[in-house]
N, C-alpha and C. Protein backbone atom coordinates (compact mmCIF):
# COMPACT_ATOMS: atom_id res chain seq x y z
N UNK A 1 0.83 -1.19 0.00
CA UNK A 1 0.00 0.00 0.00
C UNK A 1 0.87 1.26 0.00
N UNK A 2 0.23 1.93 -0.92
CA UNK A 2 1.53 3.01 -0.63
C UNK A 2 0.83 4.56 -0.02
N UNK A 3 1.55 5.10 0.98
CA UNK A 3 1.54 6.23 2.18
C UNK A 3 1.18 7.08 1.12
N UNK A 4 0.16 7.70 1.73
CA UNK A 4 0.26 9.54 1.79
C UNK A 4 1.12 10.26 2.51
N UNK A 5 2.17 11.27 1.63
CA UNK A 5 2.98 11.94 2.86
C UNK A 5 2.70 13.11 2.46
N UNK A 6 3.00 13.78 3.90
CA UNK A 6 2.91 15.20 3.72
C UNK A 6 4.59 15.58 4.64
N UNK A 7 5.14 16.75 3.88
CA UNK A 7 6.58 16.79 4.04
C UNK A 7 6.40 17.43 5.46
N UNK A 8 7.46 17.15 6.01
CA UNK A 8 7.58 17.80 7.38
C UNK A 8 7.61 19.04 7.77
N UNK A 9 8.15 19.86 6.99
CA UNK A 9 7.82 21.35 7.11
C UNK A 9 6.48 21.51 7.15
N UNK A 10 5.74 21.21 6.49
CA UNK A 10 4.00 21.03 6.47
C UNK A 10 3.29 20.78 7.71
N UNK A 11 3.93 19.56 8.04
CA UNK A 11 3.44 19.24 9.28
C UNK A 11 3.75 20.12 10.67
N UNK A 12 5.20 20.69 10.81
CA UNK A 12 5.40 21.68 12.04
C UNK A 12 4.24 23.08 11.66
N UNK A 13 4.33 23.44 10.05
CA UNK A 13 3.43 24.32 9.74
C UNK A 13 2.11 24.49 10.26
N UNK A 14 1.53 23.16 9.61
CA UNK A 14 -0.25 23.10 10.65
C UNK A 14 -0.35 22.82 12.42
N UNK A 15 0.82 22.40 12.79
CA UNK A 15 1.36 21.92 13.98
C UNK A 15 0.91 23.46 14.63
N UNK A 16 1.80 24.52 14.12
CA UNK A 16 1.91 25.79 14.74
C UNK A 16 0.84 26.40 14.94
N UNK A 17 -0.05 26.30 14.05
CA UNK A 17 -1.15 26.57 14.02
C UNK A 17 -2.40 26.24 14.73
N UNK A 18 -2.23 25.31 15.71
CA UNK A 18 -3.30 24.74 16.68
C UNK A 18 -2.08 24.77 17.78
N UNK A 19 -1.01 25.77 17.83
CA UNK A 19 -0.37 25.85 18.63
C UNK A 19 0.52 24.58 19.57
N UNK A 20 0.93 24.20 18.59
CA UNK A 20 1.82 22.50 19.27
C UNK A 20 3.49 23.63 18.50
N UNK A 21 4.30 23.00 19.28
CA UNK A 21 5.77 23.35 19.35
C UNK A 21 6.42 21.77 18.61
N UNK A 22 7.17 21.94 17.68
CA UNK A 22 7.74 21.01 17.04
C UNK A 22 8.41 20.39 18.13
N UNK A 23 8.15 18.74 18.11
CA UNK A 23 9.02 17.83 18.72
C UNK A 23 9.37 16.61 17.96
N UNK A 24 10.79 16.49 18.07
CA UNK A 24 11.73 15.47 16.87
C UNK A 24 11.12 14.02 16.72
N UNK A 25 10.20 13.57 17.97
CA UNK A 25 9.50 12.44 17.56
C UNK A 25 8.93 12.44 17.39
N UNK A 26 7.74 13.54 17.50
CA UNK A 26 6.69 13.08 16.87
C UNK A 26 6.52 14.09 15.52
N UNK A 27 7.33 14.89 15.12
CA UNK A 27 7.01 15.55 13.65
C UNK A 27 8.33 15.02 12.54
N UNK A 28 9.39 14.63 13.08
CA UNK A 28 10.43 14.42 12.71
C UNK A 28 10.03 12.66 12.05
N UNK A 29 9.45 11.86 13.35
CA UNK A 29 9.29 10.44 13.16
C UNK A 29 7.82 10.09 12.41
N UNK A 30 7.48 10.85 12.02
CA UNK A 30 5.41 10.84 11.62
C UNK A 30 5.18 9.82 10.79
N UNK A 31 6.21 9.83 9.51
CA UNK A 31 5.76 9.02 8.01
C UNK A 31 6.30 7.56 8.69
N UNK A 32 7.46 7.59 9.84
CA UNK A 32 7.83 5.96 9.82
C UNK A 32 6.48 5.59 11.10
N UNK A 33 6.12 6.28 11.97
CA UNK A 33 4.92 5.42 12.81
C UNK A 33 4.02 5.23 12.17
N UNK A 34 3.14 6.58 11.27
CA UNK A 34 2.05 6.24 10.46
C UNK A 34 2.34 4.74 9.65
N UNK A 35 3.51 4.48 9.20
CA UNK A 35 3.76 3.29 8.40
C UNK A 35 4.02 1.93 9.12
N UNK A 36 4.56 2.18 10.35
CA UNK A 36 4.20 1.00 11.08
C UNK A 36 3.36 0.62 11.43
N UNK A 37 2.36 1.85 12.04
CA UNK A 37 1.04 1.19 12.45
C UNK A 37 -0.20 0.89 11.07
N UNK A 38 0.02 1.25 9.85
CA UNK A 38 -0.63 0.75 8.65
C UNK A 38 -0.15 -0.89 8.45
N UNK A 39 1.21 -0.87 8.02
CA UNK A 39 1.83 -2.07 8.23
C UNK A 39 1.10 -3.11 9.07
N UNK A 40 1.39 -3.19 10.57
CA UNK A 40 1.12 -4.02 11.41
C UNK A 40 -0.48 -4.13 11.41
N UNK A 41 -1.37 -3.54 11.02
CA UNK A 41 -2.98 -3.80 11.39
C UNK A 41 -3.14 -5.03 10.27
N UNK A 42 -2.78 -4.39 8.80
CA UNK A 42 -2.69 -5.10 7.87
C UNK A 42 -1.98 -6.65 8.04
N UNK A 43 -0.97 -6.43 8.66
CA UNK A 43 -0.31 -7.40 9.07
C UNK A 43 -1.00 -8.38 9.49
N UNK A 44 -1.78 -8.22 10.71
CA UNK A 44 -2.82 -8.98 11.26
C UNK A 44 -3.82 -8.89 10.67
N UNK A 45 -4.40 -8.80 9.55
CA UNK A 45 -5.52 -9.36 9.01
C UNK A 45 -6.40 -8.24 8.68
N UNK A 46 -6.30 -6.65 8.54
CA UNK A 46 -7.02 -6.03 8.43
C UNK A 46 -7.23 -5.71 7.04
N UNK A 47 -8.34 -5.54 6.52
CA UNK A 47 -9.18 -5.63 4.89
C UNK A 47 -9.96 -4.32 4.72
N UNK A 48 -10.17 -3.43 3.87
CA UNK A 48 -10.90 -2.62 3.88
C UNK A 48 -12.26 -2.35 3.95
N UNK A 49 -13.06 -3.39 4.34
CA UNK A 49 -14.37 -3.92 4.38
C UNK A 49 -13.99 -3.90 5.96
N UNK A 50 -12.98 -3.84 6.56
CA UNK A 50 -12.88 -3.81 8.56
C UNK A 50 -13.51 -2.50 9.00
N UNK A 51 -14.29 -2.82 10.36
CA UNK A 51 -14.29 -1.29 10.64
C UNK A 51 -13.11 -1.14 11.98
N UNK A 52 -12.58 0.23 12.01
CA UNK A 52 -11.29 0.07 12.88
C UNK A 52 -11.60 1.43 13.81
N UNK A 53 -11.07 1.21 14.94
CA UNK A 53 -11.36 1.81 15.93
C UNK A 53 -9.76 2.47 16.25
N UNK A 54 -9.40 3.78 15.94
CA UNK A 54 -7.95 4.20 16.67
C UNK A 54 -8.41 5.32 17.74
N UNK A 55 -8.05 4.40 18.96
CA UNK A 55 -7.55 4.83 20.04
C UNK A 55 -6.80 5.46 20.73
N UNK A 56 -6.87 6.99 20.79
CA UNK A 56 -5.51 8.17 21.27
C UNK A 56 -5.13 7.96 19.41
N UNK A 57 -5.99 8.57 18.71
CA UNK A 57 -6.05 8.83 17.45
C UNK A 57 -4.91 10.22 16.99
N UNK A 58 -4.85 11.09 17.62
CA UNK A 58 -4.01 11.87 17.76
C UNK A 58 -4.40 12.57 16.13
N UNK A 59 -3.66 13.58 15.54
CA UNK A 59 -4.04 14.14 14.36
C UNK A 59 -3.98 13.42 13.32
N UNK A 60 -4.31 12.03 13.55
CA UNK A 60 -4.64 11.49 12.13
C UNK A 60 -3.35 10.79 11.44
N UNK A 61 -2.40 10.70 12.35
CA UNK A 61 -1.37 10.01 11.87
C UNK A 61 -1.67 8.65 11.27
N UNK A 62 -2.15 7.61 12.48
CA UNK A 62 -2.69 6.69 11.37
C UNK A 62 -3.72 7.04 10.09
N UNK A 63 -4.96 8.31 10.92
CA UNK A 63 -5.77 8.10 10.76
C UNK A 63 -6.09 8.33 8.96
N UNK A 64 -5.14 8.89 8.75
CA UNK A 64 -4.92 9.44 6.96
C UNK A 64 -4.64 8.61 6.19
N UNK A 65 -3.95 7.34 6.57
CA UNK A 65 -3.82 6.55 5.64
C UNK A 65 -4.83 5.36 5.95
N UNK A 66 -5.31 5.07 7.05
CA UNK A 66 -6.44 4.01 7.21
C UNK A 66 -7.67 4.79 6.61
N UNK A 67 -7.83 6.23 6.65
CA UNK A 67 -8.89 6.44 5.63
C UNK A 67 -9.08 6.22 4.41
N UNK A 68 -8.09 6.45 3.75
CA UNK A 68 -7.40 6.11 2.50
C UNK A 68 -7.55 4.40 2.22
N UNK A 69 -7.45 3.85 2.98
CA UNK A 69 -7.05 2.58 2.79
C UNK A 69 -8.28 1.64 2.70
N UNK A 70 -9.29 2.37 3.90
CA UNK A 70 -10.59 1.51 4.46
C UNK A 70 -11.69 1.94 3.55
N UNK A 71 -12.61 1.04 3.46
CA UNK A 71 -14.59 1.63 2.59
C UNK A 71 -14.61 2.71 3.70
N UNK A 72 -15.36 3.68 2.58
CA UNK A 72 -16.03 5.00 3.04
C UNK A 72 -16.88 4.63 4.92
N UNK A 73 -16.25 5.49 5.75
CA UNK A 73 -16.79 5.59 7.20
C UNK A 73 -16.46 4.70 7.68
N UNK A 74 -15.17 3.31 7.49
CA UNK A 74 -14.98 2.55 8.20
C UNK A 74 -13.65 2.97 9.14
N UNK A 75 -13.54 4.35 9.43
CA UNK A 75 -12.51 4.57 10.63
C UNK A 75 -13.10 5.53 11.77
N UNK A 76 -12.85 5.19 12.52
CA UNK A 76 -13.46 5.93 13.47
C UNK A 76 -12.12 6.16 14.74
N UNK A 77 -11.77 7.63 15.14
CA UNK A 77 -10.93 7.97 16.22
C UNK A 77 -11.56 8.10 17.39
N UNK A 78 -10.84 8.31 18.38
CA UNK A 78 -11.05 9.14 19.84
C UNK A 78 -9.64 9.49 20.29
N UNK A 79 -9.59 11.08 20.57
CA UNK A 79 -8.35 11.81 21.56
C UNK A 79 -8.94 12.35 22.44
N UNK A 80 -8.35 12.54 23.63
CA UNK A 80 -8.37 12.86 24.94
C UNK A 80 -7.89 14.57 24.65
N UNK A 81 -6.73 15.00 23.66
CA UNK A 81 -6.43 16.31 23.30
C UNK A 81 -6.55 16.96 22.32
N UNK A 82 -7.50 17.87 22.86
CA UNK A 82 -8.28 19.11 21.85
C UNK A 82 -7.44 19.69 20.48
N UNK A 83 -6.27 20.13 20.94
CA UNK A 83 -5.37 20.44 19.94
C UNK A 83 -4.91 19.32 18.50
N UNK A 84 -4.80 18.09 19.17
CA UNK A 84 -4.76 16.76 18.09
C UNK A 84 -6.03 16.88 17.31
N UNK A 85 -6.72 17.05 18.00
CA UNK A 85 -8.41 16.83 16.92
C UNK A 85 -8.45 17.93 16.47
N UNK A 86 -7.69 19.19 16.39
CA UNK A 86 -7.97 20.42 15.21
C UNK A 86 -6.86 20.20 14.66
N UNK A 87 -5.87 19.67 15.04
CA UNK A 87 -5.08 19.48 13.60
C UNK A 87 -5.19 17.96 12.88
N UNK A 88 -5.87 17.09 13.01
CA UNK A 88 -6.15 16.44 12.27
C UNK A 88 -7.22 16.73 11.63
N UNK A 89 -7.90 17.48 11.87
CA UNK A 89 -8.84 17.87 10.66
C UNK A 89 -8.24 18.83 9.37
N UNK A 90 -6.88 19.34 9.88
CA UNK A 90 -6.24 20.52 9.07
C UNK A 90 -5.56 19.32 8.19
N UNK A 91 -4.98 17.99 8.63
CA UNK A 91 -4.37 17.36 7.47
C UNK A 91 -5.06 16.66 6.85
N UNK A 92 -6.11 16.22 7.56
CA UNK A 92 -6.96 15.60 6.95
C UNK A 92 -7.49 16.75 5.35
N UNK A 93 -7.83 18.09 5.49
CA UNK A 93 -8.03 18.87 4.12
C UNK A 93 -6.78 19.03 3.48
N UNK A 94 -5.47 18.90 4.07
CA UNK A 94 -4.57 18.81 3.28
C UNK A 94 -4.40 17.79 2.27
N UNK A 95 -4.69 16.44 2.70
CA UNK A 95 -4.72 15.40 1.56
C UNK A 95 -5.53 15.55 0.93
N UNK A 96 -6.59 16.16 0.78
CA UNK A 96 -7.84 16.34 -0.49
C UNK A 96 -8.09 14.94 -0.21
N UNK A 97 -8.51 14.14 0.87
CA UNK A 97 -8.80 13.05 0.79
C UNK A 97 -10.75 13.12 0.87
N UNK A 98 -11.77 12.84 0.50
CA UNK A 98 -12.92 12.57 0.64
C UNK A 98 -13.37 12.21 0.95
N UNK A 99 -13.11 10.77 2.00
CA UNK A 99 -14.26 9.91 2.26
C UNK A 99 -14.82 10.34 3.76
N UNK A 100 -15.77 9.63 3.99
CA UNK A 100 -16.25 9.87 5.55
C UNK A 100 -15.29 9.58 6.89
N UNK A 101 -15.39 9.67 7.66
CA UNK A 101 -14.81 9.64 9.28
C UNK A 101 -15.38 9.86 10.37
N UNK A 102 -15.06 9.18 11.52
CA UNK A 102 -15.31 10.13 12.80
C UNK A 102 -14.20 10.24 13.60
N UNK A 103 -14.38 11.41 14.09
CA UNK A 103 -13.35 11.40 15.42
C UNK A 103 -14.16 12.24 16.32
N UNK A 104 -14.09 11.34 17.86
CA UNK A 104 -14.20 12.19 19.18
C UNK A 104 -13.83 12.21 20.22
N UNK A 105 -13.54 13.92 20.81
CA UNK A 105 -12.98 14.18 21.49
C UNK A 105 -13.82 13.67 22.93
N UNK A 106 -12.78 12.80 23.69
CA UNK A 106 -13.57 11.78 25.01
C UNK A 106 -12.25 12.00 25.65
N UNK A 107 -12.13 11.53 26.91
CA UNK A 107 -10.98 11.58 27.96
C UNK A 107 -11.87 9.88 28.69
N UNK A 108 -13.21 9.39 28.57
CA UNK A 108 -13.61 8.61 29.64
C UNK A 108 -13.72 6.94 28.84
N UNK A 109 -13.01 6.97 27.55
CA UNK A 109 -12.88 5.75 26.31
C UNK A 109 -15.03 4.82 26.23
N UNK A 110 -15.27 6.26 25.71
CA UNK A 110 -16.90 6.02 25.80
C UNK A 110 -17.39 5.98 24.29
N UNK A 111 -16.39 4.42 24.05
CA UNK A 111 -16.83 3.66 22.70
C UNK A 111 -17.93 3.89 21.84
N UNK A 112 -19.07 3.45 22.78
CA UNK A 112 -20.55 3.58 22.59
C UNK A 112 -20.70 4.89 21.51
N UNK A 113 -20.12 6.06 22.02
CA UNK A 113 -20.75 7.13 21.00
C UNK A 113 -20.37 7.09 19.47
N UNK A 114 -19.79 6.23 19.19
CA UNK A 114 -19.35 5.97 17.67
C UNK A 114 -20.91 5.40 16.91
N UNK A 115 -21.66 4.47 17.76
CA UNK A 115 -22.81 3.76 17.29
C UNK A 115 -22.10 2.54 16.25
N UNK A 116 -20.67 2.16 16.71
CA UNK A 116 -20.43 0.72 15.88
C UNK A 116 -20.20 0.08 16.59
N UNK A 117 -19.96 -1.29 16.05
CA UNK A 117 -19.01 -2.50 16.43
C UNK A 117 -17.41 -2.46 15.30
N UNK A 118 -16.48 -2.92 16.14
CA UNK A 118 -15.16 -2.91 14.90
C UNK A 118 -14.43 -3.95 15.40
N UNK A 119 -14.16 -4.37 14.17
CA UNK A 119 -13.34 -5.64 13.45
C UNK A 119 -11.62 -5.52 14.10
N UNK A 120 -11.45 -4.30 14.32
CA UNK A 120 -9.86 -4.16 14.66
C UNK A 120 -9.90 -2.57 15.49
N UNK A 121 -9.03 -2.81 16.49
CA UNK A 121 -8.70 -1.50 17.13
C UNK A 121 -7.33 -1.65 17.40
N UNK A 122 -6.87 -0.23 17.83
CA UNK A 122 -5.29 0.09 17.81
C UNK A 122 -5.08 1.40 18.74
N UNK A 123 -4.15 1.10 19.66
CA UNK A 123 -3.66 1.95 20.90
C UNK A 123 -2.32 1.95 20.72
N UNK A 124 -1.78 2.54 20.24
CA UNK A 124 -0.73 3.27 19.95
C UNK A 124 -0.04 4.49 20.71
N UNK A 125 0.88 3.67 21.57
CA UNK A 125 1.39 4.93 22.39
C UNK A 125 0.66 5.45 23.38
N UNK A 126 -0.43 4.65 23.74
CA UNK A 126 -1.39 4.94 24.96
C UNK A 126 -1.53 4.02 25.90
N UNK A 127 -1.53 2.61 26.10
CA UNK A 127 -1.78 2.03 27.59
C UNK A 127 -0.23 2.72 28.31
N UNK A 128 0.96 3.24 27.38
CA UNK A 128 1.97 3.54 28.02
C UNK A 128 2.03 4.48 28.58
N UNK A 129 0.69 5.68 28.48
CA UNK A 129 0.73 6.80 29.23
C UNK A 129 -0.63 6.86 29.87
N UNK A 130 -0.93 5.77 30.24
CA UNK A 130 -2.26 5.44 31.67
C UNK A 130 -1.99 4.74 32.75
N UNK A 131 -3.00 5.37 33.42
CA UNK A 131 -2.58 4.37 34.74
C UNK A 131 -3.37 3.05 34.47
N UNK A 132 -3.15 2.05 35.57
CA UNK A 132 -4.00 0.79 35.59
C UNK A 132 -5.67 1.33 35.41
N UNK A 133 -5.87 2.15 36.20
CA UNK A 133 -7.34 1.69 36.68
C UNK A 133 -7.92 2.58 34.88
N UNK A 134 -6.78 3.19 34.29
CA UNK A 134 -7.83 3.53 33.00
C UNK A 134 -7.44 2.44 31.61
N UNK A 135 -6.46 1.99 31.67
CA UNK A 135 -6.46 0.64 30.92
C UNK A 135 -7.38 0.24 31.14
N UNK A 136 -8.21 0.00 32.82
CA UNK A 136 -9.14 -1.34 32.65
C UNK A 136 -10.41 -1.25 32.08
N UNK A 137 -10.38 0.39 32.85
CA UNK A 137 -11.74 0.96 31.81
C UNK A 137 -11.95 1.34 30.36
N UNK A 138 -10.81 1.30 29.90
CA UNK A 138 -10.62 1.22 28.42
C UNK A 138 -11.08 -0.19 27.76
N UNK A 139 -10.03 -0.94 28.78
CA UNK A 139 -10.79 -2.45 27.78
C UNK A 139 -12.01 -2.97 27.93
N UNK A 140 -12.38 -2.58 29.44
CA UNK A 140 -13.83 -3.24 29.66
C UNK A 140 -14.73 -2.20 28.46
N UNK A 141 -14.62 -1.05 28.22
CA UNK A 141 -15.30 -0.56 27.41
C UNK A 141 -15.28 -0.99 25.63
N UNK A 142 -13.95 -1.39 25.67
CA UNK A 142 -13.70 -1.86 24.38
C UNK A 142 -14.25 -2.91 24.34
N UNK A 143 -14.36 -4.17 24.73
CA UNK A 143 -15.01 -5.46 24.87
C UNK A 143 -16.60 -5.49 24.70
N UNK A 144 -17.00 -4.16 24.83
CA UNK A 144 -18.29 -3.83 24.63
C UNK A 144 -19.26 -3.24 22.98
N UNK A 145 -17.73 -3.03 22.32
CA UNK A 145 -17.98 -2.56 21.38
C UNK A 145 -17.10 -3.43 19.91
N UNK A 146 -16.41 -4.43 20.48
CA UNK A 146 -15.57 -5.41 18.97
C UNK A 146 -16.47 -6.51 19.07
N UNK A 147 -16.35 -6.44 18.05
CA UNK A 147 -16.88 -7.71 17.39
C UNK A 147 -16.44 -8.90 17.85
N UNK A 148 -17.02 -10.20 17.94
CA UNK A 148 -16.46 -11.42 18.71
C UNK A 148 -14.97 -11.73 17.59
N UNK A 149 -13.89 -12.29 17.45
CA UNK A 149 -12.94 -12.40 16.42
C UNK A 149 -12.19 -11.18 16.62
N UNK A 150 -12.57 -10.11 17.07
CA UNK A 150 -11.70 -8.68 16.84
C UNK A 150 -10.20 -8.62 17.73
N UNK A 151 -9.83 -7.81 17.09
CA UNK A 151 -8.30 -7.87 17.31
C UNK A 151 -7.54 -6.23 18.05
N UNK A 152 -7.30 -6.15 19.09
CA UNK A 152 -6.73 -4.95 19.61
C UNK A 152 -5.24 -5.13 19.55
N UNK A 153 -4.76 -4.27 19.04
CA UNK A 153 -3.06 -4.19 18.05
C UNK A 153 -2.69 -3.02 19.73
N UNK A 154 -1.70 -3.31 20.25
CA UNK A 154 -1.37 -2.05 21.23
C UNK A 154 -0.26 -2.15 21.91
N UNK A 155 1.11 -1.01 22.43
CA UNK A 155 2.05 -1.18 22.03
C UNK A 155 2.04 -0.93 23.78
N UNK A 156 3.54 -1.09 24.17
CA UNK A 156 3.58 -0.94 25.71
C UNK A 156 5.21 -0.66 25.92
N UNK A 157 5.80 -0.31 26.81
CA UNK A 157 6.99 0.12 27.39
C UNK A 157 6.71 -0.56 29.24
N UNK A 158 7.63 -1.56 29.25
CA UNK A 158 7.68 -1.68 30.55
C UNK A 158 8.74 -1.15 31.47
N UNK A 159 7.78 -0.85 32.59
CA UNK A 159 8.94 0.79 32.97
C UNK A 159 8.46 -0.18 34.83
N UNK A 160 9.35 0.45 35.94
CA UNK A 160 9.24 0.01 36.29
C UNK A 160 8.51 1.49 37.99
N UNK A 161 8.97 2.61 37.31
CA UNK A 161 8.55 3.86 37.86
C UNK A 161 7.21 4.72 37.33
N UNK A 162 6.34 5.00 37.89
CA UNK A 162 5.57 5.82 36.76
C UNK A 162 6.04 7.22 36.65
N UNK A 163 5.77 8.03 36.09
CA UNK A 163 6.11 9.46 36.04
C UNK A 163 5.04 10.16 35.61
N UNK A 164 4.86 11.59 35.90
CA UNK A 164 3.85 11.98 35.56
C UNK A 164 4.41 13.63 34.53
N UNK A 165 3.77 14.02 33.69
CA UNK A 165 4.04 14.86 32.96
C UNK A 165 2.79 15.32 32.25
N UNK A 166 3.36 16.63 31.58
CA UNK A 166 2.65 17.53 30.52
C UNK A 166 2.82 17.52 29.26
N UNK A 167 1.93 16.62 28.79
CA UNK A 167 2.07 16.78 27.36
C UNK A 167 1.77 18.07 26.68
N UNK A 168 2.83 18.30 25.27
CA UNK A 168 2.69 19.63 25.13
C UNK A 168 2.51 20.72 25.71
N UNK A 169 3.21 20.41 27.44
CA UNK A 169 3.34 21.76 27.95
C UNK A 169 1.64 21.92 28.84
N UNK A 170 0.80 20.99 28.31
CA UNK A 170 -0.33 21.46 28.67
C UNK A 170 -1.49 20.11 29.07
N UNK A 171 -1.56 19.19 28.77
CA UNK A 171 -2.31 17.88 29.24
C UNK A 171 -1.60 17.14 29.88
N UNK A 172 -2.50 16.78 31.37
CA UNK A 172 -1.79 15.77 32.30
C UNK A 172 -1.36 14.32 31.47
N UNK A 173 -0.15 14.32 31.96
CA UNK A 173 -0.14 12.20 31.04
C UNK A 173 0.94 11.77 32.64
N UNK A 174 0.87 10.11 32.12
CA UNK A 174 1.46 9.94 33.14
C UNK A 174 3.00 8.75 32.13
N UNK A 175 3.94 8.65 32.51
CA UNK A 175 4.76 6.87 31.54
C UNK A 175 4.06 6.00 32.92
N UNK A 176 3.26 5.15 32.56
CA UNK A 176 2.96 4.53 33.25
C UNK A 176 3.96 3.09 33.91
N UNK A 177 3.29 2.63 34.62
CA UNK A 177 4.54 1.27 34.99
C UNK A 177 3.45 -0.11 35.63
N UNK A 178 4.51 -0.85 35.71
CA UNK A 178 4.47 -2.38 36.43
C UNK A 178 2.88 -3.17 35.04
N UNK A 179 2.80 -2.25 33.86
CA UNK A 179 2.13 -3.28 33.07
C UNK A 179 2.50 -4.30 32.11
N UNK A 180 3.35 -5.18 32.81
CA UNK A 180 3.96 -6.42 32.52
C UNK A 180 3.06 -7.23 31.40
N UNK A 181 3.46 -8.26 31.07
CA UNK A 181 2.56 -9.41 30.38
C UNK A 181 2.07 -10.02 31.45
N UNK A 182 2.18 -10.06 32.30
CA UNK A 182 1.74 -10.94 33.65
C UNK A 182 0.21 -9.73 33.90
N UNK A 183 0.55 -8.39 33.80
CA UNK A 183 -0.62 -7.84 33.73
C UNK A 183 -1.82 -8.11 32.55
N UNK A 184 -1.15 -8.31 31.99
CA UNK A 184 -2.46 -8.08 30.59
C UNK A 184 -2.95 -9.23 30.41
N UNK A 185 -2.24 -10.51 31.00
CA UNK A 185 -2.84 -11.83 30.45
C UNK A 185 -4.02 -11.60 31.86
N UNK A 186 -4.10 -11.16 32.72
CA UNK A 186 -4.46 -10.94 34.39
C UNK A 186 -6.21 -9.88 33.19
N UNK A 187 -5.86 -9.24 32.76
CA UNK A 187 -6.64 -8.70 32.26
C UNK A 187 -7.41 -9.58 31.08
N UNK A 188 -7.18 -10.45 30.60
CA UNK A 188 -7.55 -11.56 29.19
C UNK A 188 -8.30 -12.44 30.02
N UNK A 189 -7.73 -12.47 31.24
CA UNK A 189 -8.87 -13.58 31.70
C UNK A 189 -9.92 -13.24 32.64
N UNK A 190 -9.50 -12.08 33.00
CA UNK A 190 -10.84 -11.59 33.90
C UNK A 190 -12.18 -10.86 32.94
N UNK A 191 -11.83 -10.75 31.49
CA UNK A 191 -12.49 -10.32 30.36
C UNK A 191 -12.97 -11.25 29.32
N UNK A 192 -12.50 -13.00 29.70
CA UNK A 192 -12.45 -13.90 28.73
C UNK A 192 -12.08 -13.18 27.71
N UNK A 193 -11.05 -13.05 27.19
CA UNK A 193 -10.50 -12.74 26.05
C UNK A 193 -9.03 -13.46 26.07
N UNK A 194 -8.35 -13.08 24.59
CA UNK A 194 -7.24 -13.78 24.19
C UNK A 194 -6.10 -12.70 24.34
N UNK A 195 -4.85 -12.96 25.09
CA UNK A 195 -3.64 -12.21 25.28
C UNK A 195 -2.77 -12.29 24.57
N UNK A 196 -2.23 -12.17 23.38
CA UNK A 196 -0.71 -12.62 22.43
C UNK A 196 -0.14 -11.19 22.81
N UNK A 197 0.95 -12.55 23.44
CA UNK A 197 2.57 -11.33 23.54
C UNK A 197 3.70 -11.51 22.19
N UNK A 198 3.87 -10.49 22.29
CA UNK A 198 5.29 -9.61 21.07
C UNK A 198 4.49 -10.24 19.88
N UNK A 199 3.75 -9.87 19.08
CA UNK A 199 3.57 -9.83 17.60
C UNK A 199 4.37 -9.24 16.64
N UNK A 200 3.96 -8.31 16.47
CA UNK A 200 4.86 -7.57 15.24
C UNK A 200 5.70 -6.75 16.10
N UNK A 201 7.40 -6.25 15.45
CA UNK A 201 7.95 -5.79 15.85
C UNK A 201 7.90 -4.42 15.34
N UNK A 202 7.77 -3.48 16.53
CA UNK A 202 8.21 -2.25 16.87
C UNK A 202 8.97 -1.48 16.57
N UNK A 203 9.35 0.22 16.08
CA UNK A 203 10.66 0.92 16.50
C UNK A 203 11.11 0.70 17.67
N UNK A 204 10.06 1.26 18.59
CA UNK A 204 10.88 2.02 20.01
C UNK A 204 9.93 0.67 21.14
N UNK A 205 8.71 0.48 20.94
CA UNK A 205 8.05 -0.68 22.08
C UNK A 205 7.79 -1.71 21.64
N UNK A 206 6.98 -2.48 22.30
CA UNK A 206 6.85 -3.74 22.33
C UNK A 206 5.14 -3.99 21.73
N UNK A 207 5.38 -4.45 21.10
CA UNK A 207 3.31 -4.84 20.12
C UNK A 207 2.90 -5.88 21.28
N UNK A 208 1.76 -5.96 21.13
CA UNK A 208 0.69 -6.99 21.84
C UNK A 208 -0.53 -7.08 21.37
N UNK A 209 -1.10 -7.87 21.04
CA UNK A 209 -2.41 -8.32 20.90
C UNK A 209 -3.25 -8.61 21.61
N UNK A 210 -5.10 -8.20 21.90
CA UNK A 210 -6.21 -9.06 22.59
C UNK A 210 -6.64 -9.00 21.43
N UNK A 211 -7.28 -10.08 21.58
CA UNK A 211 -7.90 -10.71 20.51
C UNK A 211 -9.75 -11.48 21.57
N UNK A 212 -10.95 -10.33 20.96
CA UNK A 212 -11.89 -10.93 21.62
C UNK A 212 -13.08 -11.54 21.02
């Protein structure tokens, strides 16, 4: 499949503009995550007839090329930060891309308001900046909304401190810790669901799969 890119100057450009300050990983690194996380869904089985759920959707990094990729209205986001969801709508008119979408802005992972069920979801760079008790409410909410067969793609850093910080200077986040594989399989079975550790390989973390 081949990427939509938009050059990086472009991107700090609309960046500035919903007021985000260029940072080397995430404007510098954009075209290789967007391409991993296209890569790896596909990887595991995703078809454009899927409907896909991205989770901490952020400005559309995946979300530009899974639009591109998926039937009309089969992507649907949620971000927790206001600023991500106005500039993904700015790249999103940059690609002259057409088809339908949703994205919404939630902080409480309140699935339900999409009005689907989906075939595949993807957390990217997010159980790593939650605490436990909102992982759990994430998945119990997710489990409510995939399809039986569905597949959650989601990446993790095991840390052994948590830390807490400001993203962009301005939203609480935390690097979360102690969410081991010993955690998540702890979570697969109190959810009847399926746990696969290390799937596809990563830049910087570690992939994992539920599969429910």
């Amino acid at each position: 499949m081949k990427l939509i890119t938009l050059p990086v100057e472009r991107i700090i450009d609309l960046s500035l503009q919903v007021g985000m300050i260029p940072d080397a990983k995430f404007h510098y690194r954009f075209e290789e995550y967007s391409k991993w996380q296209m890569d790896a869904l596909i990887e595991c089985g995703m078809k454009p007839q899927h409907k896909l759920l991205d989770i901490g959707c952020g400005p559309l990094r995946l979300g530009i090329q899974a639009i591109n990729y998926l039937d009309d209205s089969n992507y649907c986001g949620m971000d927790a930060y206001p600023p991500f969801i106005d500039l993904g709508k700015l790249f999103f008119t940059e690609t002259g891309l057409k088809k339908k979408y949703q994205v919404i802005l939630d902080q409480e992972f309140n699935f339900r308001k999409f009005n689907e069920t989906f075939d595949f979801a993807i957390a990217q760079s997010v159980f790593t900046h939650l605490s436990k008790e909102q992982i759990e409410t994430c998945m119990r909410n997710l489990k409510a909304v995939m399809k039986k067969g569905g597949t959650l793609l989601f990446t993790n850093i095991q840390t052994d401190y948590p830390r807490g910080f400001l993203y962009g200077g301005i939203h609480p986040m935390i690097s979360g810790a102690f969410c081991n594989p010993d955690y998540y399989r702890a979570i697969a079975k109190d959810l009847q669901i399926e746990f696969v550790e290390k799937t596809v390989k990563h830049p910087t973390q570690i992939a994992h799969l539920f599969r429910f």
